[in-house]
Protein backbone atom coordinates (compact mmCIF):
# COMPACT_ATOMS: atom_id res chain seq x y z
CA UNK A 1 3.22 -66.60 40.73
CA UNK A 2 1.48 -67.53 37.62
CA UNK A 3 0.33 -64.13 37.82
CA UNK A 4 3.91 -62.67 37.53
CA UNK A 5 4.88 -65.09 34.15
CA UNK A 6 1.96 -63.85 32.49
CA UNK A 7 2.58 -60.74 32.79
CA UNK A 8 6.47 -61.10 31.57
CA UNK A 9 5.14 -61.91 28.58
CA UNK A 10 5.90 -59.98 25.28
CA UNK A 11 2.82 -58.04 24.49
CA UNK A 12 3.01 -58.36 20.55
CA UNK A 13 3.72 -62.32 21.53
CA UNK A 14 1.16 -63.73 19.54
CA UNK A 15 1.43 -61.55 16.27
CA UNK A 16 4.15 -63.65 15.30
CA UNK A 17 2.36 -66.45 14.28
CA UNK A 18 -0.02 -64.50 11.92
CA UNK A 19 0.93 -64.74 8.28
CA UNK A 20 -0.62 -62.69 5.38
CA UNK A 21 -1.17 -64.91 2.33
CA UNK A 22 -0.34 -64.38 -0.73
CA UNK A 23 -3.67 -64.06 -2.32
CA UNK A 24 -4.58 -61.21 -0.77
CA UNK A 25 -4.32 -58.58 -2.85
CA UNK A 26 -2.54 -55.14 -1.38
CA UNK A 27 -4.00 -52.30 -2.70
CA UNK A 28 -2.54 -48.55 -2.94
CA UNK A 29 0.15 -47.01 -4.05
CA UNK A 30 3.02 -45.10 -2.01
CA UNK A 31 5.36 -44.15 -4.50
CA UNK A 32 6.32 -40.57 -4.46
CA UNK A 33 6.29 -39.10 -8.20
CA UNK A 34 9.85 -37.39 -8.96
CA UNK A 35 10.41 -34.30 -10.99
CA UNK A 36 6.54 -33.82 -10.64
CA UNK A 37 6.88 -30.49 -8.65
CA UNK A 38 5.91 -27.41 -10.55
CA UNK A 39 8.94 -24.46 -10.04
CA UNK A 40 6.73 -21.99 -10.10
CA UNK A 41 5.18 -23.08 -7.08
CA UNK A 42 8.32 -21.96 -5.35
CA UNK A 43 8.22 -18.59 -6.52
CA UNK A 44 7.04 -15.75 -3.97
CA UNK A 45 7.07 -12.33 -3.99
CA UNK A 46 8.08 -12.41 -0.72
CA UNK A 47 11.82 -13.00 -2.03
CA UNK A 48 11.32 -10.73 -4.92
CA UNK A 49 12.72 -7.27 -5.09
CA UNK A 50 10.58 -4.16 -4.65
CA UNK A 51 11.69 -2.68 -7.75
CA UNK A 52 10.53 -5.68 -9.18
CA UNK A 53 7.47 -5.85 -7.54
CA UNK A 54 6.58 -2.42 -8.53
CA UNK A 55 7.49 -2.67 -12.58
CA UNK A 56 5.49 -5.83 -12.15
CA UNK A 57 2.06 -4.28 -10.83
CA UNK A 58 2.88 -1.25 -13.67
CA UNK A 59 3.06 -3.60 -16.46
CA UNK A 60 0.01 -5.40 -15.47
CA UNK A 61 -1.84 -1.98 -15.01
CA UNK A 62 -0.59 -0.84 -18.47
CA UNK A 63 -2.36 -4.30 -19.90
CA UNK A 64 -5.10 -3.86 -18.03
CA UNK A 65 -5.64 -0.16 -19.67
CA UNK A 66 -4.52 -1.26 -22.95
CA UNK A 67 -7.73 -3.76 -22.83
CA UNK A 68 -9.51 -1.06 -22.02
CA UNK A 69 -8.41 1.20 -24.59
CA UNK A 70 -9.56 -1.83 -27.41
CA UNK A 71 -12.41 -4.08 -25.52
CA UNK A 72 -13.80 -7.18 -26.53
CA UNK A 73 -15.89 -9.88 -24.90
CA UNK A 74 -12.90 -11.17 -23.12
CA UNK A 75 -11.65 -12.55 -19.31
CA UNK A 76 -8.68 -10.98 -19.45
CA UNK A 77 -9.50 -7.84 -17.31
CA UNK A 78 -11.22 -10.35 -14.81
CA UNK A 79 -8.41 -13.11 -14.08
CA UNK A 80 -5.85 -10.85 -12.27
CA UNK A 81 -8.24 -8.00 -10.99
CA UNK A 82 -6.72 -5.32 -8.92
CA UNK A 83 -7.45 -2.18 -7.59
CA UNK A 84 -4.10 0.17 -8.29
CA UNK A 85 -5.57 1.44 -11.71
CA UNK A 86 -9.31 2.11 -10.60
CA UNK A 87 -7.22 4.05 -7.67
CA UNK A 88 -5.17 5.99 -10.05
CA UNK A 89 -7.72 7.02 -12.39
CA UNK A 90 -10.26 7.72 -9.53
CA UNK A 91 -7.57 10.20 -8.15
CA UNK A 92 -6.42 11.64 -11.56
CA UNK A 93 -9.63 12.64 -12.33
CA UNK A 94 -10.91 14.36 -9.02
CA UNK A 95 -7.67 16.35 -8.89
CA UNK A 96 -8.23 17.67 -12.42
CA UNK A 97 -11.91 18.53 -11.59
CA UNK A 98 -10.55 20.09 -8.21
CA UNK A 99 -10.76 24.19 -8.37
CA UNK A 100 -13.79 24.38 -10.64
CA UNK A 101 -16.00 27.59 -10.67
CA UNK A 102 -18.66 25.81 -8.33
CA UNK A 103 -16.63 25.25 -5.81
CA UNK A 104 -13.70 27.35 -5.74
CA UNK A 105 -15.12 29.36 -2.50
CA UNK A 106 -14.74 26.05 -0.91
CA UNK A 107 -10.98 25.06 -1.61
CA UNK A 108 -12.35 22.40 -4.21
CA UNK A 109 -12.58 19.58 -1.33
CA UNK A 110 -16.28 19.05 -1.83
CA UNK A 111 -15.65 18.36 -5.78
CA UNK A 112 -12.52 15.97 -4.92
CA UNK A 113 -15.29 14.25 -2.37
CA UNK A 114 -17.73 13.78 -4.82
CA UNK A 115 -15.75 12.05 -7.12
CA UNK A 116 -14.63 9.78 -5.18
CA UNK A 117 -18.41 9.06 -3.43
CA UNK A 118 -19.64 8.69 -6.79
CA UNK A 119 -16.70 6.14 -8.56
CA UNK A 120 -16.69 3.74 -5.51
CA UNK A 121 -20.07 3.90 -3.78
CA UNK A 122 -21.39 3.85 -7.51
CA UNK A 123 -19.40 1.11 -8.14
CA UNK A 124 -20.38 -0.68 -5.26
CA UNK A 125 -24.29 -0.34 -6.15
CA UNK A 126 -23.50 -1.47 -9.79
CA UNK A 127 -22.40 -4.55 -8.63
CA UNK A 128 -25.04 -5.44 -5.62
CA UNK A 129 -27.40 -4.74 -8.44
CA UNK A 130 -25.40 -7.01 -10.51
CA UNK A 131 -25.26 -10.00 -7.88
CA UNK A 132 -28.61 -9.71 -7.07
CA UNK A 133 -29.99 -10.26 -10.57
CA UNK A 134 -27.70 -13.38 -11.16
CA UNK A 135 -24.03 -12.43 -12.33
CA UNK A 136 -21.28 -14.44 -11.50
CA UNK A 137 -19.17 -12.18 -11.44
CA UNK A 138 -16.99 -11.08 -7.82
CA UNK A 139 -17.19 -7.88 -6.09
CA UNK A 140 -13.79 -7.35 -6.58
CA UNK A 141 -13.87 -8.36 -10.51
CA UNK A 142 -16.76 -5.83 -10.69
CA UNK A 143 -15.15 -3.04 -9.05
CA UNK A 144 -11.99 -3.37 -10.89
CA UNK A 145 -14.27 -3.47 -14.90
CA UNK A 146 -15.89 -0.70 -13.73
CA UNK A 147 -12.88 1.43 -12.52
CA UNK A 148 -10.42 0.37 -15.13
CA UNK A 149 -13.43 1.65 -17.74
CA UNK A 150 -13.21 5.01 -16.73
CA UNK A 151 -9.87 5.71 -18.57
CA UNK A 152 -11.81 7.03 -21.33
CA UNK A 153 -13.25 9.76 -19.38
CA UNK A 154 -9.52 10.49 -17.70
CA UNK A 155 -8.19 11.16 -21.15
CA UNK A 156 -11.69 13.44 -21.99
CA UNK A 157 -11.08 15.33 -19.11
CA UNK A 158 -7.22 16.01 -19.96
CA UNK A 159 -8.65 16.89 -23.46
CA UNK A 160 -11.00 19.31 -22.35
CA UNK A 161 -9.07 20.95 -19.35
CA UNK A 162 -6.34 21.53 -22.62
CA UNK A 163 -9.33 23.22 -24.67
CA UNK A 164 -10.38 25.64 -21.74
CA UNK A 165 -6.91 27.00 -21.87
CA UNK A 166 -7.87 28.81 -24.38
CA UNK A 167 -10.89 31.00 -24.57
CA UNK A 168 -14.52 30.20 -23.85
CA UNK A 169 -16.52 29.88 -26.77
CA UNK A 170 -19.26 27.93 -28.43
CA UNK A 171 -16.39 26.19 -30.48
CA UNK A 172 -14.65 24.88 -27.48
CA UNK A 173 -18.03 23.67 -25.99
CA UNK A 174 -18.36 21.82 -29.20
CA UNK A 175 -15.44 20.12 -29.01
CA UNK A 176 -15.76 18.95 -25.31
CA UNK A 177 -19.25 17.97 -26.11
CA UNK A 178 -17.96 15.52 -28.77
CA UNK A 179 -14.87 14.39 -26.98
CA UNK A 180 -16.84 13.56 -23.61
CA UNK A 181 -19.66 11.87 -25.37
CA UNK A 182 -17.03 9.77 -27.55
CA UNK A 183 -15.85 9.08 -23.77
CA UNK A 184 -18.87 7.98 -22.50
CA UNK A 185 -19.50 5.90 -25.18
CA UNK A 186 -15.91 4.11 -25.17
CA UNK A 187 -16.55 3.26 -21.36
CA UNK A 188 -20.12 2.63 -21.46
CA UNK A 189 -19.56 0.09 -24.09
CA UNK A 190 -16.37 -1.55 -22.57
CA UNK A 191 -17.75 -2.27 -19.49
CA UNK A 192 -20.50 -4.11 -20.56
CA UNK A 193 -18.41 -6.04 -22.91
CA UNK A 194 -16.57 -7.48 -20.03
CA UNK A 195 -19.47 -7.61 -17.70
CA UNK A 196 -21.77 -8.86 -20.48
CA UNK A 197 -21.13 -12.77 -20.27
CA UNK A 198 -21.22 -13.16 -16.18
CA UNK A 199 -25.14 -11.82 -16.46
CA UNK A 200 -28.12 -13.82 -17.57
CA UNK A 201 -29.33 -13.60 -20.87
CA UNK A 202 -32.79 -12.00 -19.84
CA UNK A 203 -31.26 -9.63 -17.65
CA UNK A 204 -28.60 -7.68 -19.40
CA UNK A 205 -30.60 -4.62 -20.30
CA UNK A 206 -31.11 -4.52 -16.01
CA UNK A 207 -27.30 -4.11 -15.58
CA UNK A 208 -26.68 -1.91 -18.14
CA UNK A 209 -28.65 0.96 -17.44
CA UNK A 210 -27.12 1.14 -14.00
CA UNK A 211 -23.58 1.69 -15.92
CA UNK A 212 -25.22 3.55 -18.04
CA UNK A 213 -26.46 6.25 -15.80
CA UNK A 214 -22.79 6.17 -13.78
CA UNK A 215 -20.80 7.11 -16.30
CA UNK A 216 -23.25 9.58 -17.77
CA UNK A 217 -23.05 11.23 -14.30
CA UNK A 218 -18.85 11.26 -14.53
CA UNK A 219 -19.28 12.76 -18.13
CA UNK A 220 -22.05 15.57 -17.06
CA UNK A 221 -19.37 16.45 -14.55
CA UNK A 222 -16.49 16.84 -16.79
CA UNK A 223 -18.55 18.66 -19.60
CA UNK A 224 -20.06 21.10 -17.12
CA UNK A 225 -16.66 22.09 -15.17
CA UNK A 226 -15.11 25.21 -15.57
CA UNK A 227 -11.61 26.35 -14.62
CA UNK A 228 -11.82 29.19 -11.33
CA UNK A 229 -11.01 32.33 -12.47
């Protein structure tokens, strides 16, 4: 029986005696900040339009090869890397070197393959070289510098396929010769202006010459091509 009362009980029974005193300081703090929230945290593209989307990416692309066009040592090509200009470029160019003299028996395919073998897995060697000697610089960051910086060779090779409209001569070789060298100096020297600060100090001249000889082998392919008859 005395069983059965203690077990009627109130569990908690005994809590109601304890008291807190007053000299115990309570520490924390559980307010909840108002008008703290940032409103762009509730943006997403997920609501946006696609036609807004789209003039988005295009502006940012258009920045991205106006940086280009006038480099400096600066992070602005790095913070919001992408892929949609290297990609546009990268296709530009191998359709304009598509039905050259070399390889018009062949439809052209093997030139528009060879572009695209040498921009990306070039690209992707430049920057394993890069990571391996110390830069702290992304893949993705690296792949986007390096494919944004061939712009310059884009425009040479619209240049030049508007030169060989015209007659072959030693004065149109001229002029290609100094367009696509002004070309591979522009992108030679923007890339390593952005690439430049994620390397160490002692290492530079290692990174360089990799870029160096990439873009030298885009700009002997340009100056060498020659519309099919």
């Amino acid at each position: 029986m005395a069983e059965v009362e203690e077990s009627s009980k109130p569990l908690f029974a005994g809590l109601s005696d304890i008291s807190i005193s007053e000299d115990i300081p309570v520490e924390g703090d559980i307010s909840v900040p108002v008008g703290s929230q940032n409103p762009d945290d509730d943006f997403s593209t997920l609501d946006e339009p696609v036609k807004d989307t789209i003039l988005r990416d295009l502006r940012a692309v258009g920045q991205k090869f106006v940086h280009v066009l006038y480099p400096k040592k600066s992070s602005a090509l790095l913070k919001d890397w992408d892929l949609w200009g290297p990609l546009l470029l990268c296709v530009t160019l191998a359709l304009m070197l598509q039905g050259g003299s070399a390889d018009s028996g062949e439809d052209g395919r093997p030139q528009f393959a060879e572009v695209f073998v040498i921009i990306w897995f070039g690209s992707v060697i430049i920057t394993l070289n890069s990571k391996l000697l110390g830069g702290t610089i992304s893949f993705f960051q690296s792949l986007c510098v390096l494919g944004y910086c061939i712009l310059p060779l884009t425009v040479a090779m619209i240049v030049c396929r508007i030169v060989l409209l015209g007659a072959l001569s030693s004065v149109s070789f001229v002029v290609r010769l100094i367009v696509v060298t002004a070309s591979f100096c522009w992108s030679t020297f923007a890339s390593t202006a952005f690439l430049a600060d994620s390397q160490p100090a002692n290492r530079k001249a290692l990174v360089v010459y990799p870029v160096f000889l990439f873009y030298f082998v885009i700009s002997w392919m340009i100056l060498t091509f020659l519309p099919s008859p």
